[in-house]
Structure formats: structure tokens, C-alpha cells
N, C-alpha and C. Protein backbone atom coordinates (compact mmCIF):
# COMPACT_ATOMS: atom_id res chain seq x y z
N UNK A 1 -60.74 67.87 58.32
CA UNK A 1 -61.17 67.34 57.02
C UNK A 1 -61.56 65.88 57.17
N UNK A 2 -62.78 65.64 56.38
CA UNK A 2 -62.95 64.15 56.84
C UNK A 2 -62.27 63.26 55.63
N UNK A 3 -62.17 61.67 56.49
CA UNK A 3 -61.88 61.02 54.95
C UNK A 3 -62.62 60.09 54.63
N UNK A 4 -64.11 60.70 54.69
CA UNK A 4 -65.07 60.00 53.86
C UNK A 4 -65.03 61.24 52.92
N UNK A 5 -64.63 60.48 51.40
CA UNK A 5 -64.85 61.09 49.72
C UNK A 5 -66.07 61.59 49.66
N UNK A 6 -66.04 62.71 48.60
CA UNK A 6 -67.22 63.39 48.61
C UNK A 6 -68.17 62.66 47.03
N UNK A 7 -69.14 62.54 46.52
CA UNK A 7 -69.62 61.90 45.29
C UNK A 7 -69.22 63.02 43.98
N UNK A 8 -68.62 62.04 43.33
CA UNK A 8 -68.16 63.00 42.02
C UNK A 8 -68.77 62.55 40.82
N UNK A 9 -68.98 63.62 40.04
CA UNK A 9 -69.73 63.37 38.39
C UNK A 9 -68.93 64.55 37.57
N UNK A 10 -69.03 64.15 36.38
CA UNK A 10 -68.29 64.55 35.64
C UNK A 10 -68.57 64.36 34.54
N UNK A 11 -69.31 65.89 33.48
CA UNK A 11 -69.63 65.20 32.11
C UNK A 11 -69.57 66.59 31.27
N UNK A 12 -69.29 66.20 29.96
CA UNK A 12 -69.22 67.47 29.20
C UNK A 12 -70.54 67.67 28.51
N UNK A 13 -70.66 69.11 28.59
CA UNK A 13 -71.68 69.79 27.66
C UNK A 13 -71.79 70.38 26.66
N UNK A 14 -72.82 70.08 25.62
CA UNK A 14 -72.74 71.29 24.09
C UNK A 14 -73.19 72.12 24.67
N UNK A 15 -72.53 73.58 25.35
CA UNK A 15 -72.68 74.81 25.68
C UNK A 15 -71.89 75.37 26.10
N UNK A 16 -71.61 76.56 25.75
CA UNK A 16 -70.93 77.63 26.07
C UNK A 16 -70.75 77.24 27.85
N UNK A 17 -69.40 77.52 28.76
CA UNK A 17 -69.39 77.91 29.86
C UNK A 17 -70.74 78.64 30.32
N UNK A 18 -70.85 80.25 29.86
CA UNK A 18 -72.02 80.69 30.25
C UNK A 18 -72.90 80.66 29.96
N UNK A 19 -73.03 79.93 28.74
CA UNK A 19 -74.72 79.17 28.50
C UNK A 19 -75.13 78.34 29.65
N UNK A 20 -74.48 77.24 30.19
CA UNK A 20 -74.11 76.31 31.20
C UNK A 20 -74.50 76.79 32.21
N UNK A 21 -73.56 77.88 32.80
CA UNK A 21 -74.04 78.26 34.01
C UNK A 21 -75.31 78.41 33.98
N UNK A 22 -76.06 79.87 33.40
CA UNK A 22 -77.01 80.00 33.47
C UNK A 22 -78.20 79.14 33.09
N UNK A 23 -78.11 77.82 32.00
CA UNK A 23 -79.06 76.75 32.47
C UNK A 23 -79.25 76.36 33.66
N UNK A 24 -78.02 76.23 34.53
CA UNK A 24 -77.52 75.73 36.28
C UNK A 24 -77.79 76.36 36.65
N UNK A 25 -78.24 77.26 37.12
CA UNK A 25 -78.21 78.33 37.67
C UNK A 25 -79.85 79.09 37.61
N UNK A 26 -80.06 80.01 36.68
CA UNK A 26 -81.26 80.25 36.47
C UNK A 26 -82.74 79.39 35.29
N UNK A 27 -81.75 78.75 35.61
CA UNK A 27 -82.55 77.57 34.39
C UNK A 27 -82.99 76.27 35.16
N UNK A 28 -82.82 76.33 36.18
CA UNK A 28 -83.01 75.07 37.02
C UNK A 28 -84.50 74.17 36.87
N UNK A 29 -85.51 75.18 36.70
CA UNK A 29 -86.68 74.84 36.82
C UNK A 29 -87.42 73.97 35.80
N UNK A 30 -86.07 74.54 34.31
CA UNK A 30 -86.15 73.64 32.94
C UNK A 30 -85.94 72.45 32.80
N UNK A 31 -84.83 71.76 34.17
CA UNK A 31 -84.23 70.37 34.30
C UNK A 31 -84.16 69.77 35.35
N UNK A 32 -84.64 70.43 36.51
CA UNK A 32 -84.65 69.88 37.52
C UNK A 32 -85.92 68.92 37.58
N UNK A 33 -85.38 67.65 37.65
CA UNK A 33 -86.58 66.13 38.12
C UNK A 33 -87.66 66.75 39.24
N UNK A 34 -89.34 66.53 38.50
CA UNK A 34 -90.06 66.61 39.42
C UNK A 34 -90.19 65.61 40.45
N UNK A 35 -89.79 64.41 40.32
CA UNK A 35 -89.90 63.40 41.56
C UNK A 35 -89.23 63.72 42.59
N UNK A 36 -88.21 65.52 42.55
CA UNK A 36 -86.86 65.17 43.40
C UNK A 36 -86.98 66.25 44.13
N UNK A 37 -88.16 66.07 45.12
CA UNK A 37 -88.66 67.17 46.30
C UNK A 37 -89.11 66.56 47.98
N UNK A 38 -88.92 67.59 48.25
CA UNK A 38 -88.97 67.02 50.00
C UNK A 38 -90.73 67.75 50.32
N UNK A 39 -90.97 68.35 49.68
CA UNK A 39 -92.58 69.15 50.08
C UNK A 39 -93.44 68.12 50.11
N UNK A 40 -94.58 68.68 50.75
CA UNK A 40 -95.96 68.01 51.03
C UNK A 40 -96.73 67.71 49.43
N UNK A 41 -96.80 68.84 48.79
CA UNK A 41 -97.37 68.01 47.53
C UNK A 41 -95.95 67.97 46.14
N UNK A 42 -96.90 67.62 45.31
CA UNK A 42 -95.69 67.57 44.30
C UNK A 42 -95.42 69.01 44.31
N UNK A 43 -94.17 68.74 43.10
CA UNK A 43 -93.34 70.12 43.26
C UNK A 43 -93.99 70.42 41.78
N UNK A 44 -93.88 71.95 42.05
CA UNK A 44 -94.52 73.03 40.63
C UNK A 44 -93.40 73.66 40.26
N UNK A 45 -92.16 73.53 40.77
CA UNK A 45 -90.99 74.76 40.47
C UNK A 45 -90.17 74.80 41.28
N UNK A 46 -89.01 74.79 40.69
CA UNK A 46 -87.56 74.50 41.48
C UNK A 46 -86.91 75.80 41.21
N UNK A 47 -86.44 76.00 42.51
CA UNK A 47 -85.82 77.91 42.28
C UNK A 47 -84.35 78.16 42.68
N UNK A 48 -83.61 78.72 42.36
CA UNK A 48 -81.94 78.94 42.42
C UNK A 48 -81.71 80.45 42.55
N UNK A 49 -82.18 81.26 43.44
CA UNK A 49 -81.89 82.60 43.33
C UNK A 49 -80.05 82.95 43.87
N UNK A 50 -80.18 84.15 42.57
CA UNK A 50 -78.68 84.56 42.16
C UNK A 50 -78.04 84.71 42.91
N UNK A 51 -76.25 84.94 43.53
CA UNK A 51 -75.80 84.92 43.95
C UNK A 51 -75.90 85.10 45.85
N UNK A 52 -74.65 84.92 46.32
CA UNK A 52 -74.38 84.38 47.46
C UNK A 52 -75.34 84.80 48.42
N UNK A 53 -75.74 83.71 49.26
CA UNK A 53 -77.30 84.39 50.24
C UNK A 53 -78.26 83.81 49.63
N UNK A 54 -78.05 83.01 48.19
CA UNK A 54 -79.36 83.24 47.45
C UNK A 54 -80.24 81.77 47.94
N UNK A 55 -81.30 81.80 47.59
CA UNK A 55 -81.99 80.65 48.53
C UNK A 55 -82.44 79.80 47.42
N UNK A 56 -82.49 78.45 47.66
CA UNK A 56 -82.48 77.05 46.68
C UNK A 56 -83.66 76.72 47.51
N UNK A 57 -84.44 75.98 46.47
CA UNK A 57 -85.87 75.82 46.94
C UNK A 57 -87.02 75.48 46.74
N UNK A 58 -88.14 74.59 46.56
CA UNK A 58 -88.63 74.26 45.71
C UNK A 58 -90.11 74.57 46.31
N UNK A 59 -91.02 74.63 45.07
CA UNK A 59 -92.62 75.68 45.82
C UNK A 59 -93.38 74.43 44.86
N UNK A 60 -93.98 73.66 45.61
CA UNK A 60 -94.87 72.82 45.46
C UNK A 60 -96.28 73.07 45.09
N UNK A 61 -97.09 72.05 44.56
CA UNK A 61 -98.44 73.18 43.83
C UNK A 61 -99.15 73.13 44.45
N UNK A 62 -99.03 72.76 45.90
CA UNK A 62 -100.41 73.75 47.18
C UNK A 62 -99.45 74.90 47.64
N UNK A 63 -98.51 75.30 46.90
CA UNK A 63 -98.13 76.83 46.85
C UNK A 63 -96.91 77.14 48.49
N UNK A 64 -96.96 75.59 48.81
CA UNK A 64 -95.62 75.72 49.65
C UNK A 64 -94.55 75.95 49.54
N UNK A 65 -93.44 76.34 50.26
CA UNK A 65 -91.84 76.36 49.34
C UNK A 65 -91.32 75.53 50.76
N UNK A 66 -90.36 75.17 50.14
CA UNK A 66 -89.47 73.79 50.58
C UNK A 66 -88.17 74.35 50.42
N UNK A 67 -87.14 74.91 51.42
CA UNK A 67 -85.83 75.10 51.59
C UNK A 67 -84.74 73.82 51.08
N UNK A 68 -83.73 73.79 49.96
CA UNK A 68 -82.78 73.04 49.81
C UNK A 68 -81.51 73.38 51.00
N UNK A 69 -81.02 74.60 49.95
CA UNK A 69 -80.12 75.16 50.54
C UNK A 69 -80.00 76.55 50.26
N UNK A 70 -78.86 77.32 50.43
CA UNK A 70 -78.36 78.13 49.97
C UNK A 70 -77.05 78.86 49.18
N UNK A 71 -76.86 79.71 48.38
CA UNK A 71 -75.80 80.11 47.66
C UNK A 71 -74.44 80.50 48.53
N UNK A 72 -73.53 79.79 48.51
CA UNK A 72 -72.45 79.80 48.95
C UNK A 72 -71.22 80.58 48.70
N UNK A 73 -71.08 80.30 46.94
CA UNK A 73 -70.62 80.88 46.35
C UNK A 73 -71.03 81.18 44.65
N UNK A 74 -71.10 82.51 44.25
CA UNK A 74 -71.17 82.73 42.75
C UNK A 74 -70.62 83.16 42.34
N UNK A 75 -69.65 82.80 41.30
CA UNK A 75 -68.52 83.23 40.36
C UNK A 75 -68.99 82.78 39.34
N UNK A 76 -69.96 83.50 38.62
CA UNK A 76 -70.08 83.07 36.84
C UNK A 76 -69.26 83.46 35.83
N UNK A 77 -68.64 82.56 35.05
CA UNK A 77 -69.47 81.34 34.40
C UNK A 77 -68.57 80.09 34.92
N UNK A 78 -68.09 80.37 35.94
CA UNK A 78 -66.96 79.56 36.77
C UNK A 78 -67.25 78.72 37.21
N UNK A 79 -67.97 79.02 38.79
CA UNK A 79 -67.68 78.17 39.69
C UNK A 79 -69.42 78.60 40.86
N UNK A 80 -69.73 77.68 41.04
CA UNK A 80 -70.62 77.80 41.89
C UNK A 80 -71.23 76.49 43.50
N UNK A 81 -71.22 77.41 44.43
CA UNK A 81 -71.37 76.35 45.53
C UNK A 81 -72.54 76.47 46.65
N UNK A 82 -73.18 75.41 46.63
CA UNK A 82 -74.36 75.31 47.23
C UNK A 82 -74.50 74.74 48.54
N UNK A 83 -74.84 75.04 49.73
CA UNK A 83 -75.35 74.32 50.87
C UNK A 83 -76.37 73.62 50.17
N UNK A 84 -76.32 72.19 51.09
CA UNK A 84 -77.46 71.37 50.80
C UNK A 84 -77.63 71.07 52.19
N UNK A 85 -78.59 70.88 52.73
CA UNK A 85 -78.97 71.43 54.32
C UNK A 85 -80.53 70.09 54.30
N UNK A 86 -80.22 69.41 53.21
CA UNK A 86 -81.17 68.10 53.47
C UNK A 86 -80.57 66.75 54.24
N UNK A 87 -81.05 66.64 55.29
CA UNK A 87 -81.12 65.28 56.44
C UNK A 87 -81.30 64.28 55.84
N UNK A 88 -80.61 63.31 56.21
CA UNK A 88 -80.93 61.95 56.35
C UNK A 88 -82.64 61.39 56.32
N UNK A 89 -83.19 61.56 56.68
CA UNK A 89 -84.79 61.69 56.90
C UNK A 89 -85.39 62.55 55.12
N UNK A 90 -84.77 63.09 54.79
CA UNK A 90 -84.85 64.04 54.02
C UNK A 90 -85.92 65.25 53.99
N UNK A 91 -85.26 66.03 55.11
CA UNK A 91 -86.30 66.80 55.41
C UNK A 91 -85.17 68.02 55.41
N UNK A 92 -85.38 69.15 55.21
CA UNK A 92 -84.39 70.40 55.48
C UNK A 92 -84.54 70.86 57.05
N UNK A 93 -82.91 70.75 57.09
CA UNK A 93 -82.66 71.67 58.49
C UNK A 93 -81.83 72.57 58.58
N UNK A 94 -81.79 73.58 58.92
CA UNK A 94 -80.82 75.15 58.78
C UNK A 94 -79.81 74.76 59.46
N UNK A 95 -79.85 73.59 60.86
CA UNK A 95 -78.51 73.80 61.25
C UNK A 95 -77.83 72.29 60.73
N UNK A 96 -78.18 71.64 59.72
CA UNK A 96 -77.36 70.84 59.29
C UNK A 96 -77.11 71.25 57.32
N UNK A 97 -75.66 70.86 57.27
CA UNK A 97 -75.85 71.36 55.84
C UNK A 97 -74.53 70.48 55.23
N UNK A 98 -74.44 69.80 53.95
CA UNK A 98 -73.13 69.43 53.25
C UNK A 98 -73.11 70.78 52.33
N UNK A 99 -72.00 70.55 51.58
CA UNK A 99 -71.44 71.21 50.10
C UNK A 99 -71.65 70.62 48.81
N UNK A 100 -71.93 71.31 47.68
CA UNK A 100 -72.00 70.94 46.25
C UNK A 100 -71.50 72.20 45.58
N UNK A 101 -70.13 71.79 44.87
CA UNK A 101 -69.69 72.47 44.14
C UNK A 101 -69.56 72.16 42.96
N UNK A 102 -70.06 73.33 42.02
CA UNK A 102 -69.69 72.72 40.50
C UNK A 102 -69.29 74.00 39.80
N UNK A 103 -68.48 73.10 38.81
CA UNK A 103 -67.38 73.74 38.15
C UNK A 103 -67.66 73.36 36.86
N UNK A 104 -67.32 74.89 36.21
CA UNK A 104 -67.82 74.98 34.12
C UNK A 104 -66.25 75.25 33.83
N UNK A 105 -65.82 74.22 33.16
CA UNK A 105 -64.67 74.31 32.37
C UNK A 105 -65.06 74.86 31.06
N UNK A 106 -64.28 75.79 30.32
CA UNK A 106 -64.68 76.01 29.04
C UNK A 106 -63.49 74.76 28.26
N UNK A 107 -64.03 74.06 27.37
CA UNK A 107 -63.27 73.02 26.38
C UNK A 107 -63.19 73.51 25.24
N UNK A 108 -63.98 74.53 24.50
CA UNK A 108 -64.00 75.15 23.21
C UNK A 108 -64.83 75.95 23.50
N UNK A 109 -65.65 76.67 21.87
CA UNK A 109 -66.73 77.51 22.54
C UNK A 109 -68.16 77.27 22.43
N UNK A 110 -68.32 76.00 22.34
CA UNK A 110 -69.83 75.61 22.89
C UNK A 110 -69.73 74.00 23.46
N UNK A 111 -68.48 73.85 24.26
CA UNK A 111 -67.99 72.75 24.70
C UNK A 111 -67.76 72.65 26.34
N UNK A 112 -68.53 72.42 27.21
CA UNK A 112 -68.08 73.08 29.04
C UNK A 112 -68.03 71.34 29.45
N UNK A 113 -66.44 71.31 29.92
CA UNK A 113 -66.85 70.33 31.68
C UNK A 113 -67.59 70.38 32.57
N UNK A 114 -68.34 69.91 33.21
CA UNK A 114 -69.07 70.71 34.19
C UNK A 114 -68.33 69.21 35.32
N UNK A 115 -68.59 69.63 36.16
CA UNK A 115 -67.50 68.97 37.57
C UNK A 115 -68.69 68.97 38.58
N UNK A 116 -69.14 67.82 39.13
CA UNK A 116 -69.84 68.43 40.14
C UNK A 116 -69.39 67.04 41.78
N UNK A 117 -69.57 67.89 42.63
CA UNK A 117 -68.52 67.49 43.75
C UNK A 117 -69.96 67.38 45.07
N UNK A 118 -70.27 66.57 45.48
CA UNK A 118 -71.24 66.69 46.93
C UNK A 118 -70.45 66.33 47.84
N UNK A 119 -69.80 66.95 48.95
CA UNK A 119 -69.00 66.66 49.87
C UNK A 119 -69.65 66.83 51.61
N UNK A 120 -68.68 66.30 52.46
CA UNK A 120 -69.16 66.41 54.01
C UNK A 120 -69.75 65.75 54.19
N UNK A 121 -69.92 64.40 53.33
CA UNK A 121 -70.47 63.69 53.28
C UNK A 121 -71.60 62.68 55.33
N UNK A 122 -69.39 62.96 55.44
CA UNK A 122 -69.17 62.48 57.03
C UNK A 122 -70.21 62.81 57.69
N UNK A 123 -70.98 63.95 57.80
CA UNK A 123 -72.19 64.72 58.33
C UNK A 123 -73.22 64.01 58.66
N UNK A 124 -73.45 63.07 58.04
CA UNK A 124 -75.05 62.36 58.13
C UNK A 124 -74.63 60.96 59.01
N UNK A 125 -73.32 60.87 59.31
CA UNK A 125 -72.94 60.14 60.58
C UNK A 125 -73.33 58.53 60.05
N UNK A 126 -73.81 57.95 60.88
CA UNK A 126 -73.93 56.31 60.64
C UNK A 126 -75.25 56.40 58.78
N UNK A 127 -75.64 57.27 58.64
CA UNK A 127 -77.06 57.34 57.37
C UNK A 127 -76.05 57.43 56.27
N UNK A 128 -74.56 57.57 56.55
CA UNK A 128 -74.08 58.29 55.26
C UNK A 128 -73.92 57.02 53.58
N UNK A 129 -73.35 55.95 54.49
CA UNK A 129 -73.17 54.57 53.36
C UNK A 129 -74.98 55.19 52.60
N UNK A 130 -75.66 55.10 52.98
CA UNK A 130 -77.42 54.81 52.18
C UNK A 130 -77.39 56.18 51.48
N UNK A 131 -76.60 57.54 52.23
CA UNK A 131 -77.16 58.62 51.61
C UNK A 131 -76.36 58.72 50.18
N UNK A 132 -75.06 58.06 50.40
CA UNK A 132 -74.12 58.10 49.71
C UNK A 132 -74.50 57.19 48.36
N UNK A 133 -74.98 55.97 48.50
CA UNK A 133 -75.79 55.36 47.94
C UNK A 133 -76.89 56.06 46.76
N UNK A 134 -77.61 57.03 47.53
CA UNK A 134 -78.59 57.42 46.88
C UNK A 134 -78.56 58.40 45.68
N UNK A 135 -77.46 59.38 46.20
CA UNK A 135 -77.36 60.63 45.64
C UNK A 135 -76.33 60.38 44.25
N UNK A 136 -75.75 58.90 44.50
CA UNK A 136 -74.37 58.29 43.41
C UNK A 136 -75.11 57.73 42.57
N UNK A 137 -76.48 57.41 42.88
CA UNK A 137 -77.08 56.39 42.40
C UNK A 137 -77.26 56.51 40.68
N UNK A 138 -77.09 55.60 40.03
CA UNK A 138 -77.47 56.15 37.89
C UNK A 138 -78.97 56.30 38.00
N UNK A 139 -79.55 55.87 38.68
CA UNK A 139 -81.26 55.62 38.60
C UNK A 139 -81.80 57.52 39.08
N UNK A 140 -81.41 57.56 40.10
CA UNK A 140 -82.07 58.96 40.63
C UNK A 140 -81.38 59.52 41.27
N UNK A 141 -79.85 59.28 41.36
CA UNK A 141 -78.51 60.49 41.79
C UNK A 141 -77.97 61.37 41.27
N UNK A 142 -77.21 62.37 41.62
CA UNK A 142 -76.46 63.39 40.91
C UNK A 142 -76.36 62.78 38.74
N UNK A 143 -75.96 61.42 38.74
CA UNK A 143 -75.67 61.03 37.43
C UNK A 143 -77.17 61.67 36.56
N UNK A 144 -78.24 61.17 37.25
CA UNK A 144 -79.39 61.24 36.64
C UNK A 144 -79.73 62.55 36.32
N UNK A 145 -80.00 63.29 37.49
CA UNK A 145 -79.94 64.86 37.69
C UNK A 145 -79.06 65.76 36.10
N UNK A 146 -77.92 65.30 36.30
CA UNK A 146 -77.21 66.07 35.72
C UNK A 146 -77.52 65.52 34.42
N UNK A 147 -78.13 64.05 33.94
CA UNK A 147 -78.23 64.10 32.03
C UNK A 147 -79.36 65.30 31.92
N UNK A 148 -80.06 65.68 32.88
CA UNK A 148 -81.69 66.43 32.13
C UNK A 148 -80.90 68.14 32.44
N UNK A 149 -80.18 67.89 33.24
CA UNK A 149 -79.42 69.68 32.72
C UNK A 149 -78.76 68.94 31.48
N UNK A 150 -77.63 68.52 31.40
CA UNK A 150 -76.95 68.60 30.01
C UNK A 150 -78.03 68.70 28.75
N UNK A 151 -79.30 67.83 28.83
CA UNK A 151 -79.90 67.74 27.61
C UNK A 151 -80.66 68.83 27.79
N UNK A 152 -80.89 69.90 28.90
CA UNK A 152 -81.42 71.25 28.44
C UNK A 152 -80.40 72.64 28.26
N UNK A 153 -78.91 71.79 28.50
CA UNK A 153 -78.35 73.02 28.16
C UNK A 153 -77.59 72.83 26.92
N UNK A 154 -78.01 71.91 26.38
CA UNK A 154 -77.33 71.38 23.99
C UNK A 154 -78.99 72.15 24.07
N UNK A 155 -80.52 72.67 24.13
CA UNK A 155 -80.91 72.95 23.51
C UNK A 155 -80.62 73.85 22.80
């Protein structure tokens, strides 16, 4: 286990647990930031296919697809965990990969925690302070990411 901390966020949502998930989940394409792709042209569509095996991914509009990661684990409206298999360089590689796990607390019934955890950080070796940097960042990190799901999953 390493003891470089993994980046944590943490914010509640107006939605049901499984409203939640499934914004996260199959809704990705509704909130996921177009600036936030590794492809050759811009990105046209960000994809999250369903459970474990399932491939994360984004298909750019000269009709390329761009590997994130893959489904790790799916337990809806629970718990879900993603390889993220993006480099330092930020380019995808199959044999490098961290973890992102996130977690739907139900608080009432259109009230969810959502928990989200990027770990293994240690992985990206001497790049990690900048990667760590980036992904924490309020401007264009996990923080940012996650207001445009919350504000598409209160629609």
C-alpha cells in the first residue's frame, strides 16, 4: 500500500442514490467537460459502458475513440470503480492504470453523498506532485468535473 493519499471530493446531490448513479454512470455524456479529452480532435461523446469489463472512453468528432479506462466494479446504486489507465503525458496505456472509486450514499430520498476517491496515485512516480495537482485542481479537477454531474443530476 502506498503512502502517497489518494485525491478526495465529496459533495451532496438533489437525487435519488439511483438517479445519481445512473446520471454517473449512463449519463456521462450529459456532464462530462468537453475540454477533458486525450483524442486528436475535440471530443463528440464521452461513454461509460455498463458493468464490469465495461470500457470508458471518449469518440472524438473525426469519429476516433480514445480509451480512459475500464469498469472495475458495478454495484448499483452503490458503489462504482473505474481504472483510469491515463499517463503522465496524458495519453492512455493498458499497462498502466490508477483507481477511482465512487460512492452514492443515500441521505434521504432525493438527497445522495457521492464520495469520490482517485487513488495509486504513487504510480506516476516522480509526475505524481503535478498530476496530483491537476486532477485536485477547483479550475479543471475532479472538484470541477463533479459540479457539472451534480448540476445534471438536481435536473
Amino acid at each position: 500500500m502506498s503512502a502517497v493519499p489518494p485525491v478526495r471530493k465529496e459533495l451532496v446531490v438533489a437525487a435519488s442514490a439511483e438517479h445519481a448513479f445512473k446520471v454517473f454512470t449512463g449519463g456521462i455524456d450529459r456532464w462530462w467537460p468537453r475540454q477533458h479529452h486525450i483524442g486528436s480532435s475535440p471530443l463528440k461523446r464521452e461513454v461509460l459502458e455498463a458493468g464490469v469489463g465495461g470500457r470508458w472512453y471518449g469518440v472524438s468528432q473525426d469519429g476516433t475513440e480514445c480509451d480512459v479506462g475500464k469498469v472495475l466494479v458495478w454495484d448499483p446504486p452503490r458503489r462504482l470503480v473505474l481504472s483510469w489507465q491515463i499517463t503522465s503525458d496524458w495519453k492512455f496505456d493498458p499497462d498502466f492504470s490508477t483507481e477511482i472509486e465512487v460512492t452514492f450514499t443515500a441521505e434521504g430520498p432525493k438527497t445522495t453523498r457521492l464520495v469520490l476517491e482517485h487513488r495509486d496515485l504513487h504510480r506516476y512516480g516522480l509526475a505524481e506532485p503535478v498530476i496530483r495537482g491537476q486532477i485536485d485542481s477547483k479550475e479543471g479537477g475532479w472538484g470541477f468535473i463533479l459540479q457539472g454531474f451534480a448540476d445534471e443530476a438536481a435536473r
